[in-house]
C-alpha atoms as a PDB file:
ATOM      1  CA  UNK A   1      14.968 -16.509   8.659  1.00  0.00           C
ATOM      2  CA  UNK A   2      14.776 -17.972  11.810  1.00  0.00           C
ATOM      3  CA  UNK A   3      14.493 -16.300  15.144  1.00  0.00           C
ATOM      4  CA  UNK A   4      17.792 -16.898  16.379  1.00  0.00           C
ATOM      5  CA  UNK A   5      19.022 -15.395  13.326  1.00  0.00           C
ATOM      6  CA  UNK A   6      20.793 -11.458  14.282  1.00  0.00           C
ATOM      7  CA  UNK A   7      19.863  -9.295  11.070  1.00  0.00           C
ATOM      8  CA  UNK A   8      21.695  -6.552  10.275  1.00  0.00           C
ATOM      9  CA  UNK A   9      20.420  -3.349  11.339  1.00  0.00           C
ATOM     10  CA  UNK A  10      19.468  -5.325  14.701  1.00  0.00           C
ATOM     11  CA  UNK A  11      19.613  -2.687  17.581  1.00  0.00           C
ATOM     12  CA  UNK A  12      19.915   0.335  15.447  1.00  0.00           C
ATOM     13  CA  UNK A  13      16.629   2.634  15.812  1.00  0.00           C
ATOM     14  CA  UNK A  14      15.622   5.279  13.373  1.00  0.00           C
ATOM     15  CA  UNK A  15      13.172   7.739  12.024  1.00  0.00           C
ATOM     16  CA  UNK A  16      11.230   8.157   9.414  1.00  0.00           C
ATOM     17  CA  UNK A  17       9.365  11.762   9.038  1.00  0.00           C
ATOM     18  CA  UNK A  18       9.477  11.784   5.545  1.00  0.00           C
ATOM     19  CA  UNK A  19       5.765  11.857   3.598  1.00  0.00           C
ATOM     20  CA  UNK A  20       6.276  10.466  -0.255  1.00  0.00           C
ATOM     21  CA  UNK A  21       8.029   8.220  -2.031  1.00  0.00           C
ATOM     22  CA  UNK A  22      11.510   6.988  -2.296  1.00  0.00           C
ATOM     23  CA  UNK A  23      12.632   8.027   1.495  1.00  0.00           C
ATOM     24  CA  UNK A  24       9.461   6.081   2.894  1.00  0.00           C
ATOM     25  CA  UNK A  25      10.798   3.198   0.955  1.00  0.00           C
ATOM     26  CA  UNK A  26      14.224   3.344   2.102  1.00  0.00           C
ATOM     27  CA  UNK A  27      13.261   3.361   5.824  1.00  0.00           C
ATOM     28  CA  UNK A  28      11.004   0.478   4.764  1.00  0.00           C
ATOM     29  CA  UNK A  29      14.272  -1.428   3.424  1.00  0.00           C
ATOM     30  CA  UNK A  30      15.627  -0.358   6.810  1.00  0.00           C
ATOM     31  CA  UNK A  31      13.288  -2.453   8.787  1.00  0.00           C
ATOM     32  CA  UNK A  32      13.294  -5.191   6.526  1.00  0.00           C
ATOM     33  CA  UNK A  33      16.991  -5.618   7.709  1.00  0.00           C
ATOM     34  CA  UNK A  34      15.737  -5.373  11.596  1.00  0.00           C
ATOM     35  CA  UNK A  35      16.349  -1.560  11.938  1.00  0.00           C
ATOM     36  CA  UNK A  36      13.489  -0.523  14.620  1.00  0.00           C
ATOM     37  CA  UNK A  37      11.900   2.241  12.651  1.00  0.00           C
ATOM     38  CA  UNK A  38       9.461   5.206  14.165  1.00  0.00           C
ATOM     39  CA  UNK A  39       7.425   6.759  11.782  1.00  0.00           C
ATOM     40  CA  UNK A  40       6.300  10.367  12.753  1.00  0.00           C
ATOM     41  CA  UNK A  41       3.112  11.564  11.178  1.00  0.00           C
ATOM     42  CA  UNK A  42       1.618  14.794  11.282  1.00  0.00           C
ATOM     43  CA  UNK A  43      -1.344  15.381  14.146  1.00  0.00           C
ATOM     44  CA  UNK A  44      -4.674  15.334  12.446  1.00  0.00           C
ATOM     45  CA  UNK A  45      -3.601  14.664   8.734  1.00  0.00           C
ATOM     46  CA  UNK A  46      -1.339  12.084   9.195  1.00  0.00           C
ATOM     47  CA  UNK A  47       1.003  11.178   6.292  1.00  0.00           C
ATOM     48  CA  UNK A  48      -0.514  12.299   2.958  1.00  0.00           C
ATOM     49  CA  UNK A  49       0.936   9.004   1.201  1.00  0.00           C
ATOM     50  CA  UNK A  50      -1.727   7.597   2.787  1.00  0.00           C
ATOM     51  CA  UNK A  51      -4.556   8.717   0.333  1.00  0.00           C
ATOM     52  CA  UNK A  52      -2.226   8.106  -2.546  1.00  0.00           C
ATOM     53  CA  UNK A  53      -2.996   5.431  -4.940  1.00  0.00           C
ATOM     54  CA  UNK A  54      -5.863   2.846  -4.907  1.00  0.00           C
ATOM     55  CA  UNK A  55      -7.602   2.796  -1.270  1.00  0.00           C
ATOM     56  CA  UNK A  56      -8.101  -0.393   0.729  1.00  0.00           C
ATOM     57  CA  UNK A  57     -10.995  -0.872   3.677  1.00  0.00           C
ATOM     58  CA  UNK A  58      -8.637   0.221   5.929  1.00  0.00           C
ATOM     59  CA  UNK A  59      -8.968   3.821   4.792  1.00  0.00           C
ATOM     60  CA  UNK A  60      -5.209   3.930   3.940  1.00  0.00           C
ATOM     61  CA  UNK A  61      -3.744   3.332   0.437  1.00  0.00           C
ATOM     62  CA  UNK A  62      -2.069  -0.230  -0.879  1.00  0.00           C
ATOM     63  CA  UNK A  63       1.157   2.126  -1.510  1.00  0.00           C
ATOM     64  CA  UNK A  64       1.236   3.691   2.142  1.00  0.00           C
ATOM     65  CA  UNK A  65       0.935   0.023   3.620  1.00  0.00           C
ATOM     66  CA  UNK A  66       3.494  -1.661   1.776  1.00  0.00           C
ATOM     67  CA  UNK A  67       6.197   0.981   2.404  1.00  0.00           C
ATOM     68  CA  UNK A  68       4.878   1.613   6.137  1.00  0.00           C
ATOM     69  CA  UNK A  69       5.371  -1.550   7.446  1.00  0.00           C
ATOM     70  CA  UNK A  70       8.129  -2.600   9.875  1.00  0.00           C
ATOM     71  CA  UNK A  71       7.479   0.621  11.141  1.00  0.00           C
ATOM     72  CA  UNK A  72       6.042   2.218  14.760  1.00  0.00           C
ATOM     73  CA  UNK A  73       3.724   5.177  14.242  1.00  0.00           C
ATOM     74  CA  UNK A  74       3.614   8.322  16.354  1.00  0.00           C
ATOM     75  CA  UNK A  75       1.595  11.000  15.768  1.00  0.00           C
ATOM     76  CA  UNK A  76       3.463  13.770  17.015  1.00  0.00           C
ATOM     77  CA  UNK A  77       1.932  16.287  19.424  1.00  0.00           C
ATOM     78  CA  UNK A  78       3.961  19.186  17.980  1.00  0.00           C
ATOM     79  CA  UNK A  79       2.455  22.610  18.809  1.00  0.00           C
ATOM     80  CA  UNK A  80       3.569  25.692  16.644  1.00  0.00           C
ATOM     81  CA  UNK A  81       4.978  28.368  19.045  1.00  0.00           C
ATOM     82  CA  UNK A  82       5.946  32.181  18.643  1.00  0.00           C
END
């Protein structure tokens, strides 16, 4: 694809606070068509798909970065009240 090239979820922003599986994947397939995607983890465990499946150096799993990328991560600051 060139640069010049509009995809089709160009301009339309989204996000992703599932953990596992098949709705990380789908806002994976989102990027891939240009959606901009934020990823929202939780604050000092992150996402648990992480640790799942066989680990790279990174400390994250082959699994978590295939169907992570395209994606912006924020771990949210979310405080429990009441």
């Amino acid at each position: 694809m060139t640069p010049d090239t509009r995809q089709p979820l160009q301009g339309v922003c989204a996000l992703d606070v599932a953990t596992m599986l098949a709705a990380p994947f789908c806002a994976c397939v989102l990027g891939d068509f240009g959606a901009e995607m934020i990823k929202v983890e939780m604050p000092g465990t992150g996402d648990p798909f992480r640790k799942f499946g066989t680990m790279t150096a990174t400390g994250s799993s082959l699994n978590w970065l295939n169907d992570d990328r395209n994606k912006k991560i924020d771990h949210a600051g979310f405080k429990k009240t009441g």
